[in-house]
PDB file of N, CA and C in Angstrom:
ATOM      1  N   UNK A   1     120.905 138.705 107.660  1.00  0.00           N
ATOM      2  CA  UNK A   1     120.455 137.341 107.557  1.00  0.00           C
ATOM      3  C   UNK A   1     120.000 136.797 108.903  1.00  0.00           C
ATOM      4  N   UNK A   2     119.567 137.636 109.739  1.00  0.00           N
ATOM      5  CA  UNK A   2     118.679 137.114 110.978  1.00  0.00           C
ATOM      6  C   UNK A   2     117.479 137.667 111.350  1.00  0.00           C
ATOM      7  N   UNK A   3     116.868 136.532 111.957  1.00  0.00           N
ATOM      8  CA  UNK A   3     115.370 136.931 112.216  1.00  0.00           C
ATOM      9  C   UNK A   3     114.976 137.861 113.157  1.00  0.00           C
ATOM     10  N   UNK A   4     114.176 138.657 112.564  1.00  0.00           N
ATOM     11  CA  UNK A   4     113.670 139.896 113.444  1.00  0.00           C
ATOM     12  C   UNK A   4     111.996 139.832 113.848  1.00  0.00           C
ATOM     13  N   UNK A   5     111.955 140.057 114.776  1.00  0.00           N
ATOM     14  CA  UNK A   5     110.729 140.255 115.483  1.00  0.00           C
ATOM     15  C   UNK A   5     109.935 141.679 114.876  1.00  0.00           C
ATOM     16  N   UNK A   6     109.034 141.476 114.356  1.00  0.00           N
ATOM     17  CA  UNK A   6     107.728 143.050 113.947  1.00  0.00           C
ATOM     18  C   UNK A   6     106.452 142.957 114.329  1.00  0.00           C
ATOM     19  N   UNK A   7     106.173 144.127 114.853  1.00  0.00           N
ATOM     20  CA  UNK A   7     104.925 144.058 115.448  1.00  0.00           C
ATOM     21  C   UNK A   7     103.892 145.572 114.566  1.00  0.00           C
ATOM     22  N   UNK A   8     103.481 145.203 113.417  1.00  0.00           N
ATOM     23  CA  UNK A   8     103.245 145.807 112.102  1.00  0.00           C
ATOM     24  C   UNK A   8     101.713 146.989 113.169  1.00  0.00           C
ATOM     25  N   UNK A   9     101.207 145.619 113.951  1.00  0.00           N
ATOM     26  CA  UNK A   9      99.745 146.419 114.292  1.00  0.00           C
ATOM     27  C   UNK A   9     100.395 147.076 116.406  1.00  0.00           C
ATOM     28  N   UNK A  10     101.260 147.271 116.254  1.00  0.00           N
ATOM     29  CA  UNK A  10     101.733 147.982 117.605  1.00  0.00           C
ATOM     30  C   UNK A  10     101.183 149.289 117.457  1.00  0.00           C
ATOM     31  N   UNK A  11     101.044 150.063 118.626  1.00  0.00           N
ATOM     32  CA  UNK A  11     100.848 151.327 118.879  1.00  0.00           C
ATOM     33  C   UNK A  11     101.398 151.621 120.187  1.00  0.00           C
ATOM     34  N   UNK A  12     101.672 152.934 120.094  1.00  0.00           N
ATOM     35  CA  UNK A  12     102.465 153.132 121.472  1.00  0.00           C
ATOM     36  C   UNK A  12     101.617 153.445 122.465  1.00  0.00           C
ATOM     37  N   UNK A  13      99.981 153.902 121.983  1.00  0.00           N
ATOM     38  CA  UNK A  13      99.355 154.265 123.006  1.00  0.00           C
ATOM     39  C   UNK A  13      98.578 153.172 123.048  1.00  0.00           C
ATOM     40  N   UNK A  14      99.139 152.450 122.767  1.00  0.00           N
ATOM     41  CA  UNK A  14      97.815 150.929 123.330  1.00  0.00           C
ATOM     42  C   UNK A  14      97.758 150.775 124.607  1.00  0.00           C
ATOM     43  N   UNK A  15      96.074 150.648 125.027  1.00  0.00           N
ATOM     44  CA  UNK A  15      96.193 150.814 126.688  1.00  0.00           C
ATOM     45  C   UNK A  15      96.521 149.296 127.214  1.00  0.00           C
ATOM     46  N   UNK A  16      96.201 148.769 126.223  1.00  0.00           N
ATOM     47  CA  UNK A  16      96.742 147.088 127.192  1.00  0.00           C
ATOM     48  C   UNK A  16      98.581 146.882 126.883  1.00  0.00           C
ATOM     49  N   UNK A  17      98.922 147.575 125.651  1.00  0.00           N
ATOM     50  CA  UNK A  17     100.576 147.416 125.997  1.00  0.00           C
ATOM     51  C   UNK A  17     100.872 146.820 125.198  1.00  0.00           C
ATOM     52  N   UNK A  18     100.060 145.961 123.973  1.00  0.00           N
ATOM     53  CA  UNK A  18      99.933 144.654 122.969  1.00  0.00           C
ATOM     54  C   UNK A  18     100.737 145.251 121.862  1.00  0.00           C
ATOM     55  N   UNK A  19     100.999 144.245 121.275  1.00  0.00           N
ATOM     56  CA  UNK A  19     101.659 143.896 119.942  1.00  0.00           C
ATOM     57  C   UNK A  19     100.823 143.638 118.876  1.00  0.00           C
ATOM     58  N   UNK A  20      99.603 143.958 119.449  1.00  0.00           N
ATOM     59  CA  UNK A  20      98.567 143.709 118.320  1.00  0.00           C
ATOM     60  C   UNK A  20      97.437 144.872 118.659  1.00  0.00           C
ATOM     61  N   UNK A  21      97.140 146.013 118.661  1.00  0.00           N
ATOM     62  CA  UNK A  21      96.449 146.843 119.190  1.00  0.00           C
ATOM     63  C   UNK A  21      95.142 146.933 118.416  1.00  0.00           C
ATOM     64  N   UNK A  22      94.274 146.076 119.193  1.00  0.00           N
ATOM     65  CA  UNK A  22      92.674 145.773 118.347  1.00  0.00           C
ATOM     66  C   UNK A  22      92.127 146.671 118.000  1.00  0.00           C
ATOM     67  N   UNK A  23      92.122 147.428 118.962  1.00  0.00           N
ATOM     68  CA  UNK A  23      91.141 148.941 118.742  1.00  0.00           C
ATOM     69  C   UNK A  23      91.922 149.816 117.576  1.00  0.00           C
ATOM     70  N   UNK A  24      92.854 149.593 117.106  1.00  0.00           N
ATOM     71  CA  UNK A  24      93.636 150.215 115.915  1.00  0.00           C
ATOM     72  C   UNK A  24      92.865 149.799 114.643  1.00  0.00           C
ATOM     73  N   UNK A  25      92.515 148.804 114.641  1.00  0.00           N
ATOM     74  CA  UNK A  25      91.894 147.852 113.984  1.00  0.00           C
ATOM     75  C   UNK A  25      90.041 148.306 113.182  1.00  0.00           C
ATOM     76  N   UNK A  26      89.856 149.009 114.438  1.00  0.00           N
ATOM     77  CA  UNK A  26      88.567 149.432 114.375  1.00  0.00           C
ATOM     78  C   UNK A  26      88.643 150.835 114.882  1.00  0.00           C
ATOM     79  N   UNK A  27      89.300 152.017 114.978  1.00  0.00           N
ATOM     80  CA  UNK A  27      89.546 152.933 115.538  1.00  0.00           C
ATOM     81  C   UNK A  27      88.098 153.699 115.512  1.00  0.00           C
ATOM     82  N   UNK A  28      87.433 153.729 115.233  1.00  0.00           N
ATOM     83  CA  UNK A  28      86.279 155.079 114.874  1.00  0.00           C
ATOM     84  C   UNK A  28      84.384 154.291 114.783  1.00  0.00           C
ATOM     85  N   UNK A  29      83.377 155.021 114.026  1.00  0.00           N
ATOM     86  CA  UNK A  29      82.581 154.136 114.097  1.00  0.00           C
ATOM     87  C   UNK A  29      83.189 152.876 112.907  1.00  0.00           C
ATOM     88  N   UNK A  30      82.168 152.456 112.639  1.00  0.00           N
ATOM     89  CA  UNK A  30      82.104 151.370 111.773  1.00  0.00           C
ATOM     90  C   UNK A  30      81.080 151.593 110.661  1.00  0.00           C
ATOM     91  N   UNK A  31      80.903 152.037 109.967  1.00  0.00           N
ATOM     92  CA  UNK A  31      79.732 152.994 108.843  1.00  0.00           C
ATOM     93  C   UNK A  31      78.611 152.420 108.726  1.00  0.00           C
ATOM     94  N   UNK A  32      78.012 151.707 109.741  1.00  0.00           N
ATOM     95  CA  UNK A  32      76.605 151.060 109.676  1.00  0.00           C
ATOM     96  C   UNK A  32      77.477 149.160 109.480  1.00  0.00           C
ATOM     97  N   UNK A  33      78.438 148.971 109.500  1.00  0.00           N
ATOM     98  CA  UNK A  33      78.714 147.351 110.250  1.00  0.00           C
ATOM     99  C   UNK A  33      78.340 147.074 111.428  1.00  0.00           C
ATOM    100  N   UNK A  34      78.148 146.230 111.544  1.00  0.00           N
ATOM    101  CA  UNK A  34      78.144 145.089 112.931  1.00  0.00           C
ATOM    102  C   UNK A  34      78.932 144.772 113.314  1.00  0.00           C
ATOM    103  N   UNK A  35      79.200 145.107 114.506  1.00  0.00           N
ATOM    104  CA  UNK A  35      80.651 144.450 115.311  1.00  0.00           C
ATOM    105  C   UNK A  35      80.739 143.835 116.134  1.00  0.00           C
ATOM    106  N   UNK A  36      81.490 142.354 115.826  1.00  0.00           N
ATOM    107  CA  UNK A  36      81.906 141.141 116.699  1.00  0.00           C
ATOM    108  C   UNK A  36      82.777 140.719 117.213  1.00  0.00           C
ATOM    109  N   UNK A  37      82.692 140.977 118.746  1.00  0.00           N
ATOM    110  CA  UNK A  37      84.028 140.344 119.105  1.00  0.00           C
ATOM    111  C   UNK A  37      83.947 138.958 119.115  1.00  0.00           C
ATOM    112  N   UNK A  38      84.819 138.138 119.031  1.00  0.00           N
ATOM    113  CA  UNK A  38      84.778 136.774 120.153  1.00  0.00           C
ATOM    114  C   UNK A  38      86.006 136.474 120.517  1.00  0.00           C
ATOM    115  N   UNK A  39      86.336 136.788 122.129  1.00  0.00           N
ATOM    116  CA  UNK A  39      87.467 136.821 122.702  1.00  0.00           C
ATOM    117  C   UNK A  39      87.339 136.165 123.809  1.00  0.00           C
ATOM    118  N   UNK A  40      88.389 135.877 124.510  1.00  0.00           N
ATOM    119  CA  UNK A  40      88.687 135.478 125.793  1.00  0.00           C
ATOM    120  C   UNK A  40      90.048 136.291 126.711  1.00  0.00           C
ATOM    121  N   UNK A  41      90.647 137.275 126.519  1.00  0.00           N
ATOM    122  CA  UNK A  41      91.868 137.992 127.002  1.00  0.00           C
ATOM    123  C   UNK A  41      91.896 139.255 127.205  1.00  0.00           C
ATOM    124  N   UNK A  42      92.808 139.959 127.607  1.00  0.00           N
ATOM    125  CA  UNK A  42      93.378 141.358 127.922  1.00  0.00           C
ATOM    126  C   UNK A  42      93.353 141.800 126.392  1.00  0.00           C
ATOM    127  N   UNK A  43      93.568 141.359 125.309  1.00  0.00           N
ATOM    128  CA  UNK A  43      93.861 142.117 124.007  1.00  0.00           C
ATOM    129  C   UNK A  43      92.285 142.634 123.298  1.00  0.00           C
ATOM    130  N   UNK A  44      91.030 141.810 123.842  1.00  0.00           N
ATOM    131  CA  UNK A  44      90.029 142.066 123.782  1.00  0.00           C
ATOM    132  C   UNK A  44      89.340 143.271 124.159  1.00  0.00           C
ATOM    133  N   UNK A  45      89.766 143.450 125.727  1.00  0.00           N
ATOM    134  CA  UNK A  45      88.949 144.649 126.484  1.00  0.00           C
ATOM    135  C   UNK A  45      88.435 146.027 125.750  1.00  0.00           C
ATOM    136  N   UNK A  46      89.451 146.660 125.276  1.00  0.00           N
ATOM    137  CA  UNK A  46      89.057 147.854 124.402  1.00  0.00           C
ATOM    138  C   UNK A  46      87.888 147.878 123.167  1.00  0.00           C
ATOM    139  N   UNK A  47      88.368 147.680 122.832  1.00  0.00           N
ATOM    140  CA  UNK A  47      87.025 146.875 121.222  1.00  0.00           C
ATOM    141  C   UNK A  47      86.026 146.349 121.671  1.00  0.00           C
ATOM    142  N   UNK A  48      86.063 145.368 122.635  1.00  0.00           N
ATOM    143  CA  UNK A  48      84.754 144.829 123.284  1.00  0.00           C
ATOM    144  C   UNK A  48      83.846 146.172 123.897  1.00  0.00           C
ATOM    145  N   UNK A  49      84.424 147.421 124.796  1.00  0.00           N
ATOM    146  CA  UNK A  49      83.493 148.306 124.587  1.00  0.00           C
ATOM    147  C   UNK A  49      82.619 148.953 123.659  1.00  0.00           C
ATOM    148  N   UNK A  50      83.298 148.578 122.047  1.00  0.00           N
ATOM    149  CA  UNK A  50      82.444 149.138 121.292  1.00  0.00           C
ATOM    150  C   UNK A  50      81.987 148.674 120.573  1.00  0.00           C
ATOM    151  N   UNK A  51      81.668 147.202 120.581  1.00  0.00           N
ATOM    152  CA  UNK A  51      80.970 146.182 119.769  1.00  0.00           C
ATOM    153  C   UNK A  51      79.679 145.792 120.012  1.00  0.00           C
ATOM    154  N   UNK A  52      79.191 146.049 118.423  1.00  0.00           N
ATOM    155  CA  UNK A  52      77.674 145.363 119.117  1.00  0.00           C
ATOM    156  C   UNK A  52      77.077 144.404 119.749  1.00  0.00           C
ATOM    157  N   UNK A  53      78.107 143.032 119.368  1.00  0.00           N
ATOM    158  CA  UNK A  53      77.762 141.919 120.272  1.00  0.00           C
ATOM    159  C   UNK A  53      79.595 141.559 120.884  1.00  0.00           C
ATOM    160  N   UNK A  54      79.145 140.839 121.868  1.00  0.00           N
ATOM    161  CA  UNK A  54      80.638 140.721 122.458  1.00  0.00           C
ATOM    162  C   UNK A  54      79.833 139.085 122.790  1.00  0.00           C
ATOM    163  N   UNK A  55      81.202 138.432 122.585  1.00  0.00           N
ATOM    164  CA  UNK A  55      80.927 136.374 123.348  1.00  0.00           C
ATOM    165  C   UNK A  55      82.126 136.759 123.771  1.00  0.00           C
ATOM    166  N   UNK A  56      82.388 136.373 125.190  1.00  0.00           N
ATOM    167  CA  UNK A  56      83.320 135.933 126.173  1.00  0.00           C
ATOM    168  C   UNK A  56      83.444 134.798 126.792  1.00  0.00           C
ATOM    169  N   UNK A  57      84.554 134.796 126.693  1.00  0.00           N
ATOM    170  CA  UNK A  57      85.153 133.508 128.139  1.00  0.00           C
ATOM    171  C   UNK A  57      86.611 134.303 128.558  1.00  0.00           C
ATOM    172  N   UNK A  58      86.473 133.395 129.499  1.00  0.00           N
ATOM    173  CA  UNK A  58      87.652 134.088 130.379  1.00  0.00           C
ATOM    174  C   UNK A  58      88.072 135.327 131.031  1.00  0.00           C
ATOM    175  N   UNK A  59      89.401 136.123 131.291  1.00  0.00           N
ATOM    176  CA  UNK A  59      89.530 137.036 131.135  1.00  0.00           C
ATOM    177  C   UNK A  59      88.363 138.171 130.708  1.00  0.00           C
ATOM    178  N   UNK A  60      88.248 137.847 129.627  1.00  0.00           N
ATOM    179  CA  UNK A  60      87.319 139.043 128.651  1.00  0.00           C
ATOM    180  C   UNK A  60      85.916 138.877 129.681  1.00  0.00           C
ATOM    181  N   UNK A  61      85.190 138.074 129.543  1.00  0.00           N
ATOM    182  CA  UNK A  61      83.902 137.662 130.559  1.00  0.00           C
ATOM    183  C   UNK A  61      84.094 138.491 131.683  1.00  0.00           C
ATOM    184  N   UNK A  62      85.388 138.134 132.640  1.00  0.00           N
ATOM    185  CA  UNK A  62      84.833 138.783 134.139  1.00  0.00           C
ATOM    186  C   UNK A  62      85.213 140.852 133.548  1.00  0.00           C
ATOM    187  N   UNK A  63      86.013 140.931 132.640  1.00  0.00           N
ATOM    188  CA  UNK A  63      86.309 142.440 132.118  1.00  0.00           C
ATOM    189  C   UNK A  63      84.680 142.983 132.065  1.00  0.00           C
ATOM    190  N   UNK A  64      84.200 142.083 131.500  1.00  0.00           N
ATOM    191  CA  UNK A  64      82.756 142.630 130.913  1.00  0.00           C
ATOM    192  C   UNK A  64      81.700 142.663 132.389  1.00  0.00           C
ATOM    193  N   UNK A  65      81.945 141.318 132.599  1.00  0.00           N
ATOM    194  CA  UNK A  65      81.448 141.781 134.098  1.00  0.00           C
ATOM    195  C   UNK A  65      81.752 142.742 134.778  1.00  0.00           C
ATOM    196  N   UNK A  66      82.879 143.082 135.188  1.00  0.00           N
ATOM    197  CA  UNK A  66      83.391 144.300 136.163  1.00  0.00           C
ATOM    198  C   UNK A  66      83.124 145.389 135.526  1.00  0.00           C
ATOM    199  N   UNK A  67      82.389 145.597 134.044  1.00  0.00           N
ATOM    200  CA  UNK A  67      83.105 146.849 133.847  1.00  0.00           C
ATOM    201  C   UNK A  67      81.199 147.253 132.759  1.00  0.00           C
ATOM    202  N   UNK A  68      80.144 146.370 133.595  1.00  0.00           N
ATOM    203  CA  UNK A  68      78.684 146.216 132.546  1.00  0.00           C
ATOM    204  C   UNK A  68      78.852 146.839 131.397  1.00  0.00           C
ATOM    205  N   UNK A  69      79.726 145.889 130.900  1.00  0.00           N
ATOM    206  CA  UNK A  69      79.620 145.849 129.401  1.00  0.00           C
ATOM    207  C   UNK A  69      79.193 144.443 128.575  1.00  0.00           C
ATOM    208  N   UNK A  70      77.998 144.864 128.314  1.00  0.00           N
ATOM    209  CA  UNK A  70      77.138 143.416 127.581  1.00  0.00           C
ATOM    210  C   UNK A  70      77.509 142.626 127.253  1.00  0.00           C
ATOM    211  N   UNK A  71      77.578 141.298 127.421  1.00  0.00           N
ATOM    212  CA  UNK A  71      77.732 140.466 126.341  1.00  0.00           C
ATOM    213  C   UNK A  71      77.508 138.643 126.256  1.00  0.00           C
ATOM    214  N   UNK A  72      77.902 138.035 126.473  1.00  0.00           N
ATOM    215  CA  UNK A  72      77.050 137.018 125.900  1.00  0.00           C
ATOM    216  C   UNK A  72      78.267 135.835 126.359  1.00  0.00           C
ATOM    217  N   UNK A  73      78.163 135.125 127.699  1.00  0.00           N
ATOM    218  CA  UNK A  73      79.185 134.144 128.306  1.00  0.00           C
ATOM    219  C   UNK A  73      79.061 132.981 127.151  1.00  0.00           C
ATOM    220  N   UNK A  74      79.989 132.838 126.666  1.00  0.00           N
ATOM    221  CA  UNK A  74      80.539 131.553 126.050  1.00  0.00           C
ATOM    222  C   UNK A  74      81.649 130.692 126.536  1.00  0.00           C
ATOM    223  N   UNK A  75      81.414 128.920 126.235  1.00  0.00           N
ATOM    224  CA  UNK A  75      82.515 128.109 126.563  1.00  0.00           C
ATOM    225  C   UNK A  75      83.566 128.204 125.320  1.00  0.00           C
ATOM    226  N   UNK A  76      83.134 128.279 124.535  1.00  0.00           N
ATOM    227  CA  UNK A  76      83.993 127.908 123.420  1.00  0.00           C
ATOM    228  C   UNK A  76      83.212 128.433 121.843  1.00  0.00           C
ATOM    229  N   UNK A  77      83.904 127.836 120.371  1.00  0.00           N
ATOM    230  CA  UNK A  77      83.217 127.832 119.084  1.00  0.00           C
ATOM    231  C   UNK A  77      81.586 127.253 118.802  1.00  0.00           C
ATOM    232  N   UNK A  78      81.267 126.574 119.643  1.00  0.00           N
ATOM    233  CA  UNK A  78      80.091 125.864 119.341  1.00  0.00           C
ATOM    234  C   UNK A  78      79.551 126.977 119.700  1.00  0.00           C
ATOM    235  N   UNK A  79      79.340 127.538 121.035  1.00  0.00           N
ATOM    236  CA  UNK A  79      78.671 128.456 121.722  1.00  0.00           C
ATOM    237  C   UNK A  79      78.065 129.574 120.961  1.00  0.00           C
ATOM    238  N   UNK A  80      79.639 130.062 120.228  1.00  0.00           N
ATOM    239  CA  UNK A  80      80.155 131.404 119.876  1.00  0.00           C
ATOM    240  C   UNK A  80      79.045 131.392 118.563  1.00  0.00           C
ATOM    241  N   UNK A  81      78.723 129.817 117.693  1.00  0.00           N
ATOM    242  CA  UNK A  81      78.590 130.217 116.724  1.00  0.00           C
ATOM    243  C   UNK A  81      76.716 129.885 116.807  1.00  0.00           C
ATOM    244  N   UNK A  82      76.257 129.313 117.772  1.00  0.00           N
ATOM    245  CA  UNK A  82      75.054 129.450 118.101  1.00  0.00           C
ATOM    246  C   UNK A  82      74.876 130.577 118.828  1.00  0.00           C
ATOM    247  N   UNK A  83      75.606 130.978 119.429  1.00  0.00           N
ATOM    248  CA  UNK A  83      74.774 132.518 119.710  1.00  0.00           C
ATOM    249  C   UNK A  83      74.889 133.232 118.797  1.00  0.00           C
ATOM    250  N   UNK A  84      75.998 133.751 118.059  1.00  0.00           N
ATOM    251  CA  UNK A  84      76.014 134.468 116.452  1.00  0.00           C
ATOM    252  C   UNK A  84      74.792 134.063 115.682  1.00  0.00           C
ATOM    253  N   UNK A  85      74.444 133.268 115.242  1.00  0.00           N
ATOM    254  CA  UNK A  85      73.240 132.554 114.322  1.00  0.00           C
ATOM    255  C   UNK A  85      72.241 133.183 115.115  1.00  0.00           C
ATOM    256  N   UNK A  86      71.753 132.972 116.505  1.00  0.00           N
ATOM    257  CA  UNK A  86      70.740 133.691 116.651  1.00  0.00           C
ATOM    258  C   UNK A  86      70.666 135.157 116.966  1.00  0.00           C
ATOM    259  N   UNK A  87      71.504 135.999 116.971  1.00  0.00           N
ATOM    260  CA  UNK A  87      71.932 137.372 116.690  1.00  0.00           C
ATOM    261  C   UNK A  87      71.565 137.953 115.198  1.00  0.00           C
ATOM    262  N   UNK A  88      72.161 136.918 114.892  1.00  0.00           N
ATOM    263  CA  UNK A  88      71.943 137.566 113.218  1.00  0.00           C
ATOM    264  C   UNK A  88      70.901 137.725 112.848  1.00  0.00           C
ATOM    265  N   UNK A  89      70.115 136.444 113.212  1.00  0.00           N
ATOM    266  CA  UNK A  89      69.128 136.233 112.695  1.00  0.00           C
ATOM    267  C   UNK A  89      67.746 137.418 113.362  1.00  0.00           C
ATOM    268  N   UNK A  90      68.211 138.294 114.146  1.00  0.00           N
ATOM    269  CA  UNK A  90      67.373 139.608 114.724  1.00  0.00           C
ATOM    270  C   UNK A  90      67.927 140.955 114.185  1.00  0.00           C
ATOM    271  N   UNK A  91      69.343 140.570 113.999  1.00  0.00           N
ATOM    272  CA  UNK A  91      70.154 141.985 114.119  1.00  0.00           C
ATOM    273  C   UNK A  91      70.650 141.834 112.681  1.00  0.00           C
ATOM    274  N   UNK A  92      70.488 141.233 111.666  1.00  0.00           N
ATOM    275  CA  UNK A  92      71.037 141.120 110.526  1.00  0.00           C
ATOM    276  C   UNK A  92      70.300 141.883 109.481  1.00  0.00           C
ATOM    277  N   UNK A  93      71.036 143.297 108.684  1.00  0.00           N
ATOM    278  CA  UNK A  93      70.205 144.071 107.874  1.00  0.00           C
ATOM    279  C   UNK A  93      70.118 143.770 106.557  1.00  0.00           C
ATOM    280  N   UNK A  94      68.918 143.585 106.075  1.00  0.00           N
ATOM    281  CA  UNK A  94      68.801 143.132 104.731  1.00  0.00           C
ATOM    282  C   UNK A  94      68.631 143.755 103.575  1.00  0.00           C
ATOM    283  N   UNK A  95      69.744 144.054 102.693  1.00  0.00           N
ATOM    284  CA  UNK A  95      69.907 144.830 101.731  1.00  0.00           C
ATOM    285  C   UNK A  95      68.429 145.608 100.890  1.00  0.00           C
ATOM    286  N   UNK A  96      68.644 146.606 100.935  1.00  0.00           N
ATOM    287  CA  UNK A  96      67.401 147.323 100.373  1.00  0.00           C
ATOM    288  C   UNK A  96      66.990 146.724  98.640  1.00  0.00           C
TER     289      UNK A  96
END
């Protein structure tokens, strides 16, 4: 009858150390999806290498900086979701 702490998406080889291991999440390609980050932290870094579009702030931003991996400086949701809209609207595949 006491509360326990679980961390369901842990991995032991997570390189950031998280309780939430993103790249677990997305381990492999993606079968012709599009992949979006929008982050600002250390739990970001991994996955953001393999996403097609990445929006940053913070943390995640100077990662991407230090490390030229593309992506697209954002302040916040407004940003995130005007740059998405015009992404899509180039990179968005339209069902055969």
């Amino acid at each position: 009858e006491r509360w326990s702490l679980a961390f369901p998406f842990s991995r032991p080889d997570c390189k950031a150390s998280l309780g939430n291991c993103k790249c677990s999440h997305r381990p492999g390609t993606s079968g012709g999806a599009l992949d979006v980050v929008v982050g600002d932290g250390r739990s970001d870094f991994c996955i953001a290498s393999r996403a097609h579009l990445v929006l940053a702030k913070g943390q995640l931003a100077k990662h991407c900086q230090a490390n030229d991996i593309a992506h697209w400086p954002i302040a916040g949701f407004d940003d995130a979701t005007d740059v998405l809209a015009a992404w899509l609207a180039r990179h968005a595949r339209i069902p055969a």
